[in-house]
Protein backbone atom coordinates (compact mmCIF):
# COMPACT_ATOMS: atom_id res chain seq x y z
CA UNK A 1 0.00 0.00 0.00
CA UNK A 2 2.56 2.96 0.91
CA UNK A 3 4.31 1.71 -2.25
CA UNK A 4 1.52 2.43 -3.98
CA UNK A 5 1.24 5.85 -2.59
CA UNK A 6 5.25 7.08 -3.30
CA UNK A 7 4.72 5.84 -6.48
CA UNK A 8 1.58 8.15 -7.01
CA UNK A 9 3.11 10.58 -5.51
CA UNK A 10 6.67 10.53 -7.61
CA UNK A 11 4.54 11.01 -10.95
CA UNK A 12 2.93 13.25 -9.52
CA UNK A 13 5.96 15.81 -8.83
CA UNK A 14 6.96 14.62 -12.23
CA UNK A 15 4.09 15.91 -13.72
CA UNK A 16 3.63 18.58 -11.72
CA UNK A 17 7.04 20.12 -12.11
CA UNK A 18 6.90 20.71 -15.74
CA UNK A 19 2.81 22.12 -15.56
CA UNK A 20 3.95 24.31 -12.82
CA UNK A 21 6.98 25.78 -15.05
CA UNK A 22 4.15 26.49 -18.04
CA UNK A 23 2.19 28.59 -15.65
CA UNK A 24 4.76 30.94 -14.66
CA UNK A 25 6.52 31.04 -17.85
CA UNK A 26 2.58 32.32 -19.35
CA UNK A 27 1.72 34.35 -16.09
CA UNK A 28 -1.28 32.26 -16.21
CA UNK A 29 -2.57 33.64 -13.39
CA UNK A 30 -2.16 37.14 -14.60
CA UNK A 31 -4.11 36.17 -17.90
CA UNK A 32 -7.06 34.35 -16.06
CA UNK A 33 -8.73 37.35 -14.40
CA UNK A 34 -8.37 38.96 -17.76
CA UNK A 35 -9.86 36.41 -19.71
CA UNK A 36 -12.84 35.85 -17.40
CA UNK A 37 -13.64 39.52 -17.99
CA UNK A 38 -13.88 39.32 -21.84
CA UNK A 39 -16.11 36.30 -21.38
CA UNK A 40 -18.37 38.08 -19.31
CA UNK A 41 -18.91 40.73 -21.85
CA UNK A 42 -22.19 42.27 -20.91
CA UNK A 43 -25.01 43.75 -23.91
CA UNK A 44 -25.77 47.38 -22.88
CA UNK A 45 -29.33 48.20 -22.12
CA UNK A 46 -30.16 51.58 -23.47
CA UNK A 47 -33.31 53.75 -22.64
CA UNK A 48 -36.23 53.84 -25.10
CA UNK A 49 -35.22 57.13 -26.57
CA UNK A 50 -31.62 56.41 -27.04
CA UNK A 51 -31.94 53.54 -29.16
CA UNK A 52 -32.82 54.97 -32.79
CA UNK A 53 -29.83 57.21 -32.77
CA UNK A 54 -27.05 54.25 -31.42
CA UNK A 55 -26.56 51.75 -34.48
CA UNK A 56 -22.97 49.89 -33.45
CA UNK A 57 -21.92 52.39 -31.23
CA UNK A 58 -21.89 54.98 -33.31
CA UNK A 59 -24.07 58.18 -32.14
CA UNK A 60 -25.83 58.74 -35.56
CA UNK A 61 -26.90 63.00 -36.56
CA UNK A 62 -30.44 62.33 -37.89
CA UNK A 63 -31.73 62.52 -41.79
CA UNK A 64 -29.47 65.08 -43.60
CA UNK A 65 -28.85 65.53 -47.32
């Protein structure tokens, strides 16, 4: 049984080791937060009234010319 257990535990510094490395080499954890707030991108609820002039963000001047 504790055989068993050093050899579980060997691979897994073995594996560890190298997965560890990848995530500082990336700054994973400086990337994660970042990436969680892109994926949580929110629509914009506008007013009634606002919405005929917004078309893609861009505030539009009415019918000229």
């Amino acid at each position: 049984m504790a055989e068993t257990f050093y050899g579980w535990f060997i691979w897994g510094l073995i594996l560890a080791a190298p997965v560890w490395w990848l995530v500082w080499r990336f700054r994973v954890v400086y990337w994660i937060p970042r990436m969680r707030s892109l994926m949580r991108h929110r629509a914009v609820q506008l007013p009634a009234q606002v919405e005929p002039l917004v078309i893609l963000g861009k505030r539009q001047q009415g019918n000229k010319g």
